[in-house]
C-alpha atoms as a PDB file:
ATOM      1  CA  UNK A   1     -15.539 -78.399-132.723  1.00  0.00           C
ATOM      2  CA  UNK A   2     -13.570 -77.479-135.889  1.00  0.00           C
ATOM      3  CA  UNK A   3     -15.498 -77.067-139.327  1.00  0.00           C
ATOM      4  CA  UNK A   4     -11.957 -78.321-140.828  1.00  0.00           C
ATOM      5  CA  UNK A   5     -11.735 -81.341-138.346  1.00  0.00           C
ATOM      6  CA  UNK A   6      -9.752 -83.578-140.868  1.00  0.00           C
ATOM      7  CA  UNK A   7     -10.821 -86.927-140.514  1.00  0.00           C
ATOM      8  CA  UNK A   8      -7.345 -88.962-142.105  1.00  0.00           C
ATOM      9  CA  UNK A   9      -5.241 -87.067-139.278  1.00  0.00           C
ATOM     10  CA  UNK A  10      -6.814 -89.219-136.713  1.00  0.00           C
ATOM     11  CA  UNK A  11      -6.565 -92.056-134.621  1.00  0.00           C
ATOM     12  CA  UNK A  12      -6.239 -94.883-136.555  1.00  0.00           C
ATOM     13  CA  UNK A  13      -7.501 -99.155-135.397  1.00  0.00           C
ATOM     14  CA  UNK A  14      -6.724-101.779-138.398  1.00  0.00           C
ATOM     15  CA  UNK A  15     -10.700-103.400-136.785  1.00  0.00           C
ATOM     16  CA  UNK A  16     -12.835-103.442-133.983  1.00  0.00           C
ATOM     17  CA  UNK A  17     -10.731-106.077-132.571  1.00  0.00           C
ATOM     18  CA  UNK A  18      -8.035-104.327-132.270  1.00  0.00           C
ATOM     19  CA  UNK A  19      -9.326-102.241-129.432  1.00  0.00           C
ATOM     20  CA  UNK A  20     -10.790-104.714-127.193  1.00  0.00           C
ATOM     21  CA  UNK A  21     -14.467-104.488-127.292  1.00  0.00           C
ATOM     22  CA  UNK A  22     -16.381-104.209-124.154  1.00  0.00           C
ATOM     23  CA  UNK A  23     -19.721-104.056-122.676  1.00  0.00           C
ATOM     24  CA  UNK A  24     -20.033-104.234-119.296  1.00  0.00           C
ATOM     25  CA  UNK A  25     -23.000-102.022-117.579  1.00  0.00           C
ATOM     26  CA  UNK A  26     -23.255-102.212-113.715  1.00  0.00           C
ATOM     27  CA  UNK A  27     -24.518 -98.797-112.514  1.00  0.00           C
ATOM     28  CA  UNK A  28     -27.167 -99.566-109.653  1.00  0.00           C
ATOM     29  CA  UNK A  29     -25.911-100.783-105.765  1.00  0.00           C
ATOM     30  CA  UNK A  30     -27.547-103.893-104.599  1.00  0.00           C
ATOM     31  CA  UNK A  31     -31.328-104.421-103.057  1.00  0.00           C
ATOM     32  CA  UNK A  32     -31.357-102.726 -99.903  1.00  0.00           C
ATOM     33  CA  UNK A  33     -28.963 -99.097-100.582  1.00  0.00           C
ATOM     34  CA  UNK A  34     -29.957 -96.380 -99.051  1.00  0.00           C
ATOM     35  CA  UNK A  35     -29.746 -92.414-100.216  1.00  0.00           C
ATOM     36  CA  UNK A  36     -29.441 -93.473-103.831  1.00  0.00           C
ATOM     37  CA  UNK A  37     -31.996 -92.900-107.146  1.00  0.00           C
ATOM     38  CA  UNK A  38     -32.490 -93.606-110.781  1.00  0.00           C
ATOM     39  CA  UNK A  39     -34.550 -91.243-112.783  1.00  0.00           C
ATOM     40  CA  UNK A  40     -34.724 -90.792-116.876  1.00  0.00           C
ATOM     41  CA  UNK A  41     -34.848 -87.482-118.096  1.00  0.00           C
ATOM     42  CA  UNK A  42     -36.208 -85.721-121.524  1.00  0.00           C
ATOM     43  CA  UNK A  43     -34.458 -82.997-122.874  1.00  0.00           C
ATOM     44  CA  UNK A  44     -35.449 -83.276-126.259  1.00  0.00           C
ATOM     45  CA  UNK A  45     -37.490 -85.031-128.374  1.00  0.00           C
ATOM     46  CA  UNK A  46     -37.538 -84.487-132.195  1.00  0.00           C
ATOM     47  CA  UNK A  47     -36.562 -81.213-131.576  1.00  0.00           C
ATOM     48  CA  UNK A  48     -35.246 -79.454-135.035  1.00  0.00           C
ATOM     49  CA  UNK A  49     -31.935 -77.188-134.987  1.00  0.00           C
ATOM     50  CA  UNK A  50     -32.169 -75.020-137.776  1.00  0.00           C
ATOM     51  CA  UNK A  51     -29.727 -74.165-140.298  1.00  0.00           C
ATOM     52  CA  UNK A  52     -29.189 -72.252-143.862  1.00  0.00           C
ATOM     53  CA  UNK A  53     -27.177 -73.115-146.956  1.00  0.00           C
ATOM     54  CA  UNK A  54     -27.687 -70.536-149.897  1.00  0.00           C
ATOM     55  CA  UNK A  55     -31.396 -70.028-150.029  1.00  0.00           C
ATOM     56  CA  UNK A  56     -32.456 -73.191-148.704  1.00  0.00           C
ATOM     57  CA  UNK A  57     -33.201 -74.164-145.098  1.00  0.00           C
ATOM     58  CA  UNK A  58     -31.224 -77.260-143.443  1.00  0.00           C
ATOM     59  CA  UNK A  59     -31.660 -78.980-140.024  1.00  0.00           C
ATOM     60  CA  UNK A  60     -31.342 -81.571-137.798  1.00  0.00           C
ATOM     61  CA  UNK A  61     -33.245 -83.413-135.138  1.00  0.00           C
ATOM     62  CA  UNK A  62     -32.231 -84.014-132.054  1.00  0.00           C
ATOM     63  CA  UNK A  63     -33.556 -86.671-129.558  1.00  0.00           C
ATOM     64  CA  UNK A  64     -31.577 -86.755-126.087  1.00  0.00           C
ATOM     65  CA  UNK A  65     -32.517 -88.179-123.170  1.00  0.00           C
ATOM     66  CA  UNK A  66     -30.774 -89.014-120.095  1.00  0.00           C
ATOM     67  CA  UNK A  67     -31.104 -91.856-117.169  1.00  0.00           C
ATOM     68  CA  UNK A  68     -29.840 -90.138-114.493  1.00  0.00           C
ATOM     69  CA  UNK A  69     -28.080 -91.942-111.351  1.00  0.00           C
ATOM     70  CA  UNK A  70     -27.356 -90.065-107.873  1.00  0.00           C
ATOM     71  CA  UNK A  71     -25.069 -91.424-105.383  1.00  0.00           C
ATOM     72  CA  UNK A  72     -24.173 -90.588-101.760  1.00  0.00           C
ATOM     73  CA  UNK A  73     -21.088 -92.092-100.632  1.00  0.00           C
ATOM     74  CA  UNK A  74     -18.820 -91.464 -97.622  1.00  0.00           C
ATOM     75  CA  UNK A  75     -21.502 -89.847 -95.056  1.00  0.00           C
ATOM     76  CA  UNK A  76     -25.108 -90.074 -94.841  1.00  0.00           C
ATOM     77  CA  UNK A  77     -26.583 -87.248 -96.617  1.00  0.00           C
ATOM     78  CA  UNK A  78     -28.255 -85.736 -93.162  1.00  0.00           C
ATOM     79  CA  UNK A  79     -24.788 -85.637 -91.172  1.00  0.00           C
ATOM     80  CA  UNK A  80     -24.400 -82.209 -90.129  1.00  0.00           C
ATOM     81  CA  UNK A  81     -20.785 -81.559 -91.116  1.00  0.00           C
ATOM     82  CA  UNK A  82     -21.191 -84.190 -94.550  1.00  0.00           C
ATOM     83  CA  UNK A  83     -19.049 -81.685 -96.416  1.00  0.00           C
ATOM     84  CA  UNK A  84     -16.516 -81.302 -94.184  1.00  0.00           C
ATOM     85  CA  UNK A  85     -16.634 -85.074 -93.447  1.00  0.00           C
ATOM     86  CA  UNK A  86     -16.094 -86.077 -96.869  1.00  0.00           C
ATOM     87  CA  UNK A  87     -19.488 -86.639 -97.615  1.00  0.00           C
ATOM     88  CA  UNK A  88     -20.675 -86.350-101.371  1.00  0.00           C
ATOM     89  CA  UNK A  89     -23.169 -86.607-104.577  1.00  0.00           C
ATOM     90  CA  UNK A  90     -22.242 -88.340-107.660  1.00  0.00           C
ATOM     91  CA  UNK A  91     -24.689 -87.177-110.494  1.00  0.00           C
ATOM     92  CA  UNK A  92     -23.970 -89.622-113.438  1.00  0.00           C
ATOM     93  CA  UNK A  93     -26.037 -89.029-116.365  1.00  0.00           C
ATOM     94  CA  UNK A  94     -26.399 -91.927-119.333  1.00  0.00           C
ATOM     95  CA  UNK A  95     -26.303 -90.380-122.318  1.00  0.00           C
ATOM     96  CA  UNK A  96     -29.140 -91.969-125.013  1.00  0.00           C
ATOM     97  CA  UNK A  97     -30.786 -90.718-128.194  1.00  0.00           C
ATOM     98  CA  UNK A  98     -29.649 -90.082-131.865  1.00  0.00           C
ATOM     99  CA  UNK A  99     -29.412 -86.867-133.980  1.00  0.00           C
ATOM    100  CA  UNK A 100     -30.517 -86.925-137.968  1.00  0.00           C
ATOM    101  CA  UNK A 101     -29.348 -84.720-140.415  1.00  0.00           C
ATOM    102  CA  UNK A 102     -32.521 -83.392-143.322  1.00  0.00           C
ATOM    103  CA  UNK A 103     -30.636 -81.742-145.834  1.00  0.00           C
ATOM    104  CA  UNK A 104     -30.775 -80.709-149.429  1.00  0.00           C
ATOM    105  CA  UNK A 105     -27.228 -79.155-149.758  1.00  0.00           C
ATOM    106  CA  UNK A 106     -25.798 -79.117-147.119  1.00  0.00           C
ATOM    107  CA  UNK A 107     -22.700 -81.236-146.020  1.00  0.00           C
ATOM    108  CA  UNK A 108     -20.998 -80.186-143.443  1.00  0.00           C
ATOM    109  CA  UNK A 109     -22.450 -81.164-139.887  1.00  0.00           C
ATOM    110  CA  UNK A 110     -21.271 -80.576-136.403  1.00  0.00           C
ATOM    111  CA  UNK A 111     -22.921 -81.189-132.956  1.00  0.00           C
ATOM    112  CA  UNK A 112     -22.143 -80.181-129.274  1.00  0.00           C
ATOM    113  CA  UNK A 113     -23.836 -81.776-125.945  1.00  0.00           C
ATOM    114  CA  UNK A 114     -22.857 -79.695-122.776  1.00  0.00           C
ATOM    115  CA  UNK A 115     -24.269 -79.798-119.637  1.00  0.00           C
ATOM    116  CA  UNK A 116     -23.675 -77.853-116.722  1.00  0.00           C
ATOM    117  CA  UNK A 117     -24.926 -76.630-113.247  1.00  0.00           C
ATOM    118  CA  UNK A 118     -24.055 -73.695-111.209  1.00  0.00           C
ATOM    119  CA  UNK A 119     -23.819 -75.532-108.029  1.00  0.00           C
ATOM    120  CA  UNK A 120     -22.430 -79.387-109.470  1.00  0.00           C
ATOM    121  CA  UNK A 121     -18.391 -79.619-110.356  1.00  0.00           C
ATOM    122  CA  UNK A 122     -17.797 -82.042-113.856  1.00  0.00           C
ATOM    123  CA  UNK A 123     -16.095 -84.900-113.020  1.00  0.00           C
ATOM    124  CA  UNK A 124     -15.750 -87.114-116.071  1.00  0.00           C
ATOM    125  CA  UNK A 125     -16.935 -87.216-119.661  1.00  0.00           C
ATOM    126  CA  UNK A 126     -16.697 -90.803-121.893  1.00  0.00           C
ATOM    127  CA  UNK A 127     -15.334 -91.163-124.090  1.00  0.00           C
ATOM    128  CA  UNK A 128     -12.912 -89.187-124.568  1.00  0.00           C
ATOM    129  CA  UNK A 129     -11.958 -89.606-127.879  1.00  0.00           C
ATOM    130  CA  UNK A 130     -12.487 -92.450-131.121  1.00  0.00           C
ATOM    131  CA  UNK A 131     -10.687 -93.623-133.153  1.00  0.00           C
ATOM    132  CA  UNK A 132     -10.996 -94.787-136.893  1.00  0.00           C
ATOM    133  CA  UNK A 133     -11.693 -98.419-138.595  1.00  0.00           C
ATOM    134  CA  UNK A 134     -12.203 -99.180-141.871  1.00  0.00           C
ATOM    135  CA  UNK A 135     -14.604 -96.685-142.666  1.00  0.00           C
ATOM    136  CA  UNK A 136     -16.471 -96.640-139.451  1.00  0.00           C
ATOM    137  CA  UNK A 137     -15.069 -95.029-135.890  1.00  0.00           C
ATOM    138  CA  UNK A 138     -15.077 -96.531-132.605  1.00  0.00           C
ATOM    139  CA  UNK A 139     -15.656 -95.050-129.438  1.00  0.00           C
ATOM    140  CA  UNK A 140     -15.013 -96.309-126.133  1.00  0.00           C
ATOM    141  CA  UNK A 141     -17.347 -95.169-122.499  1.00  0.00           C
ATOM    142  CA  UNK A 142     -14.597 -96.494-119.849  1.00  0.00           C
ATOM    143  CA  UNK A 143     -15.984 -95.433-116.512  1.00  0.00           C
ATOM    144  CA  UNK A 144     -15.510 -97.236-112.814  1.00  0.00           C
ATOM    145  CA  UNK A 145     -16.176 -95.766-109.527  1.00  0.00           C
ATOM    146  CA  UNK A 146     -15.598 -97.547-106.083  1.00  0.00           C
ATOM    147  CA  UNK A 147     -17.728 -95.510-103.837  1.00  0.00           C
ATOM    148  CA  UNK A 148     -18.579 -95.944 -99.737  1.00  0.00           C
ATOM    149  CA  UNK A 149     -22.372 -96.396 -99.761  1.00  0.00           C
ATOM    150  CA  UNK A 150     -25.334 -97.345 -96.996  1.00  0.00           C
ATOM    151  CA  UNK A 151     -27.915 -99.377 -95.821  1.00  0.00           C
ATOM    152  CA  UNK A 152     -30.460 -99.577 -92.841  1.00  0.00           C
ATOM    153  CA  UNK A 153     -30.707 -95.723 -93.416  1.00  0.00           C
ATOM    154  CA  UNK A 154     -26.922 -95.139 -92.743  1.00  0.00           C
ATOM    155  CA  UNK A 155     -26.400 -97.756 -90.166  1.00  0.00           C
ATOM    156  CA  UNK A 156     -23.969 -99.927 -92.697  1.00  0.00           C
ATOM    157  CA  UNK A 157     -21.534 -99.376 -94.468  1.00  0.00           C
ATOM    158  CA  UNK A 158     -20.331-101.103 -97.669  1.00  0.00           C
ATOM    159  CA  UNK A 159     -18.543-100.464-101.445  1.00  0.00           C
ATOM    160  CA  UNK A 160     -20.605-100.328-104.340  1.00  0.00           C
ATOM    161  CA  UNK A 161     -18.229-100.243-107.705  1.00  0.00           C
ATOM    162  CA  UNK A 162     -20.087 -98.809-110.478  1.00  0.00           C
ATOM    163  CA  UNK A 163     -18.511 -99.533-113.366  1.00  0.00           C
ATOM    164  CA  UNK A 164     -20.124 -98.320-117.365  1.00  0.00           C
ATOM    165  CA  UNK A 165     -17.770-100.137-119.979  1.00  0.00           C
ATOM    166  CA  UNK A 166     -18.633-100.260-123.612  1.00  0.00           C
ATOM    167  CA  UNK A 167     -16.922 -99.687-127.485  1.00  0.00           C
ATOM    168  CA  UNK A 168     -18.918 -99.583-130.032  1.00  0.00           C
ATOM    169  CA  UNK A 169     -19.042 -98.218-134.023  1.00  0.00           C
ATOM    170  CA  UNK A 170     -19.430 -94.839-135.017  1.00  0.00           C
ATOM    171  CA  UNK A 171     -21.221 -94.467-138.444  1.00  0.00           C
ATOM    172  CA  UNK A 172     -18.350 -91.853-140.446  1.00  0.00           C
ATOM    173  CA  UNK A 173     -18.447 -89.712-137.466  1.00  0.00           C
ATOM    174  CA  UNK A 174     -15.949 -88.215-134.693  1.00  0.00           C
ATOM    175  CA  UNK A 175     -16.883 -88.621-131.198  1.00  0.00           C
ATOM    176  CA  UNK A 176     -14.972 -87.213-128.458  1.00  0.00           C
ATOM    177  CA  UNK A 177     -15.671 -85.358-124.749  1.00  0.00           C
ATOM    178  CA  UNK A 178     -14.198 -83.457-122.111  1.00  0.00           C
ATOM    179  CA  UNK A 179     -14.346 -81.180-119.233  1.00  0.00           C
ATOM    180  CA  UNK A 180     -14.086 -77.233-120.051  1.00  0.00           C
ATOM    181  CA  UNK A 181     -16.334 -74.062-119.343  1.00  0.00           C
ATOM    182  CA  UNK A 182     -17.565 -75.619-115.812  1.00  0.00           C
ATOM    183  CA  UNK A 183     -19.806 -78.547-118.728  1.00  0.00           C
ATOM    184  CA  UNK A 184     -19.263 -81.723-119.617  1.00  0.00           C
ATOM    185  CA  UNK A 185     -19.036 -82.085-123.559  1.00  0.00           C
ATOM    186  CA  UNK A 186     -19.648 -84.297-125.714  1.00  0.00           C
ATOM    187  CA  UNK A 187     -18.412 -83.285-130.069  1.00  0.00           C
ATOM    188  CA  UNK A 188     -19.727 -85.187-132.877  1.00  0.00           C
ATOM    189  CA  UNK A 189     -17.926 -84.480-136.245  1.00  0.00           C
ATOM    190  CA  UNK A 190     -19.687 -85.965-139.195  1.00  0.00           C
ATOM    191  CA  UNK A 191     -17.702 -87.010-142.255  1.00  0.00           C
ATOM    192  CA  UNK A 192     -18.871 -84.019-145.263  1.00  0.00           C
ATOM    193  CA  UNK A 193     -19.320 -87.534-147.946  1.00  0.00           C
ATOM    194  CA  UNK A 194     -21.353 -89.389-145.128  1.00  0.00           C
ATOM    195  CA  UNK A 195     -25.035 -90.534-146.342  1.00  0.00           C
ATOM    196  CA  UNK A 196     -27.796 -89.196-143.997  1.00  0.00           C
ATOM    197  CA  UNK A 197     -30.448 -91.746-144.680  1.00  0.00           C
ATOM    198  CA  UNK A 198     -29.507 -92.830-141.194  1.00  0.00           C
ATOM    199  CA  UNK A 199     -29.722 -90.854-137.942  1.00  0.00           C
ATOM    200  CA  UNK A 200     -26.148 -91.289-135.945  1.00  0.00           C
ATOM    201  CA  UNK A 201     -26.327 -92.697-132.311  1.00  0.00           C
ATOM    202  CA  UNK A 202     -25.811 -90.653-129.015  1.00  0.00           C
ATOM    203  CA  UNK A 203     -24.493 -92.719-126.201  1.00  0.00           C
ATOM    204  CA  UNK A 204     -21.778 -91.285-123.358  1.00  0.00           C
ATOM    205  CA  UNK A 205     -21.717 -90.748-119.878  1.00  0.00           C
ATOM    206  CA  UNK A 206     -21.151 -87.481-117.980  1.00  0.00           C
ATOM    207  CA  UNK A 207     -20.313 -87.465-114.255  1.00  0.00           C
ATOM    208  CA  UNK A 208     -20.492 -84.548-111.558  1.00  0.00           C
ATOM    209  CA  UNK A 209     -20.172 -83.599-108.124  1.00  0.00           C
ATOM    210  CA  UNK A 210     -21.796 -81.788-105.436  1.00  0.00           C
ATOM    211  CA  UNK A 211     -21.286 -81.692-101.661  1.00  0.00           C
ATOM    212  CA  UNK A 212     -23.781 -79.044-100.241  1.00  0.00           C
ATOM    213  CA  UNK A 213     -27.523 -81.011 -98.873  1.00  0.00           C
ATOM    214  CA  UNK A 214     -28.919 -77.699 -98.446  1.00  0.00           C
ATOM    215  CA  UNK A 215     -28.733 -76.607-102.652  1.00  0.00           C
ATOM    216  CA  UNK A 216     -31.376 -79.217-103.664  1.00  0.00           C
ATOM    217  CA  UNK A 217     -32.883 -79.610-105.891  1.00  0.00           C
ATOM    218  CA  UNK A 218     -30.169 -78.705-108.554  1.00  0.00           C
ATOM    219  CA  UNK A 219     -30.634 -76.774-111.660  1.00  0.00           C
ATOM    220  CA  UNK A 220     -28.793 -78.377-114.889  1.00  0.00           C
ATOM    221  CA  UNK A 221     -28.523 -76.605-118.502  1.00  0.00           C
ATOM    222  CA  UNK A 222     -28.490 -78.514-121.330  1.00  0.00           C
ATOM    223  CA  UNK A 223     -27.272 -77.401-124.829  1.00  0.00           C
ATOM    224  CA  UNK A 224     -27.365 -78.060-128.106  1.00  0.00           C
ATOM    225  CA  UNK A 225     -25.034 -76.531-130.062  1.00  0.00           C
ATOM    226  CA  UNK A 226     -25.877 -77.814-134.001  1.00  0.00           C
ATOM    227  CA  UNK A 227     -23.406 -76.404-137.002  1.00  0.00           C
ATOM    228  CA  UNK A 228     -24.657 -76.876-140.770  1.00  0.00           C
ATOM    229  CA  UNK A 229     -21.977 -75.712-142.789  1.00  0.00           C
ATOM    230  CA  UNK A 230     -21.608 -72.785-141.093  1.00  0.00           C
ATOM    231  CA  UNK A 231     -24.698 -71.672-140.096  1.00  0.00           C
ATOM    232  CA  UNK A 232     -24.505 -71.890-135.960  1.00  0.00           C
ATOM    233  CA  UNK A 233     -27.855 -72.596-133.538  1.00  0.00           C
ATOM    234  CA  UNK A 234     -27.767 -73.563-130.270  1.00  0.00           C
ATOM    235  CA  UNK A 235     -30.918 -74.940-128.188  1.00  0.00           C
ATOM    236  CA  UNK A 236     -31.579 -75.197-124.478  1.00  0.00           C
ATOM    237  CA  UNK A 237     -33.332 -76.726-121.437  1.00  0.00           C
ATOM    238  CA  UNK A 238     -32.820 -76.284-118.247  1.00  0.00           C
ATOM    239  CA  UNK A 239     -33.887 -78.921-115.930  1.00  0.00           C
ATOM    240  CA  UNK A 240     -34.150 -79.393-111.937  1.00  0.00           C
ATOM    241  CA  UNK A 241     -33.097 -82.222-110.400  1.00  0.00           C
ATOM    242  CA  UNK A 242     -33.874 -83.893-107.133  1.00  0.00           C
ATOM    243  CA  UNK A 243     -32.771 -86.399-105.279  1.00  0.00           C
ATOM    244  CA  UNK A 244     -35.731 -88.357-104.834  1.00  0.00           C
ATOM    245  CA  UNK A 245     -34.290 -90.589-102.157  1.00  0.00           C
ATOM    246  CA  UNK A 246     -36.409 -93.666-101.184  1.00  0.00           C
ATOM    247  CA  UNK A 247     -36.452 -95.377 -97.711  1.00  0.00           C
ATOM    248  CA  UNK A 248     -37.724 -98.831 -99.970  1.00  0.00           C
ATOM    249  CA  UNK A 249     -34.452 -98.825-101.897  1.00  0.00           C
END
């Protein structure tokens, strides 16, 4: 995330139109899955990220929260050999929450999501990139995932295609994501001449994978990583995660 990100050298869309606008949100399997969960999770919750311009103290707050989906596809989760069979998790957490810059001087504003887990591989972060319209941005989440699930407790078989599909504006800001250090990423560049009387929008999606039964619950850092003008803080939770598998579901 680049202090000197130069917002006329990218991607440019004529309108929203012009990129096909989407919304299509169909995450959870059907009445009946087995080895599957939904949970929301609360990182952070007006929580400020400090910086410094001259003599006078800047910051932001942050609120991010997650609903987090897990998947088991290919092998019920209790086969002996599911690794070696194919078997996996998909952890897919829904990115929600907004960021708001309180400022006297400062300008220049940068932000960083990551998350990442010691014992969970990144898959997928969206979106990837936006791109510019007028004087808004737009961003596009462009996920789909066929996946072999169960029911009866492993007994059936069937496919379950999740599928997250949205584009939507950007107020003067730079979105983008990726895949780097072991974390999924999410950047937010914010225009230096954008007015802060309105917090900016988090929304994404960040998908990993893990294979191993016998590691949960999982352990998943999340950062923070705020930079007002150039004044760096970075905060952090780390969370564990379950699977929290119900025989009703």
């Amino acid at each position: 995330m680049s202090e000197n990100t130069n917002f006329e050298d990218q991607p440019q869309a004529e309108t929203l139109a012009d990129v096909t606008p989407t919304y299509n949100i169909h995450l959870e399997p059907p009445i009946g899955t087995s080895f599957w969960s939904v949970q929301d999770i609360k990182i952070f919750s007006g929580t400020k990220i400090h910086g410094r311009y001259r003599d006078s103290e800047n910051y932001a707050t942050l609120d991010w929260s997650c609903r987090c989906y897990i998947f088991t596809t290919n092998q019920p989760p209790d086969l002996e050999d599911f690794a070696k069979s194919g078997g996996a998790f998909l952890i897919l957490f829904m990115h929600r929450g907004q960021v708001h810059l309180v400022q006297e001087y400062s300008r220049r504003f940068s932000l960083k999501l990551q998350i990442g887990s010691d014992h969970a591989t990144p898959d997928v972060h969206t979106p990837n990139r936006s791109t510019k319209s007028g004087d808004d941005w737009i961003a596009t989440i462009d996920y789909e995932q066929s996946m072999q699930m169960f029911k009866n407790e492993g007994h059936e078989e069937f496919t379950h295609v999740a599928k997250y599909n949205d584009t939507f504006q950007l107020d003067e800001t730079i979105q983008s994501g990726r895949i780097i250090n072991k974390q999924a990423e999410a950047v937010y560049v914010v225009d230096e001449k954008a007015n802060w009387d309105d917090p900016r929008e988090i929304k994404g999606l960040s998908v990993f994978r893990q294979n191993k039964p016998s590691q949960w619950p999982l352990e998943f850092k999340f950062n923070a990583v705020g930079v007002i003008d150039s004044y760096t803080r970075t905060i952090s939770k780390t969370i564990k995660l379950d699977q929290n598998f119900s025989k009703k579901k």
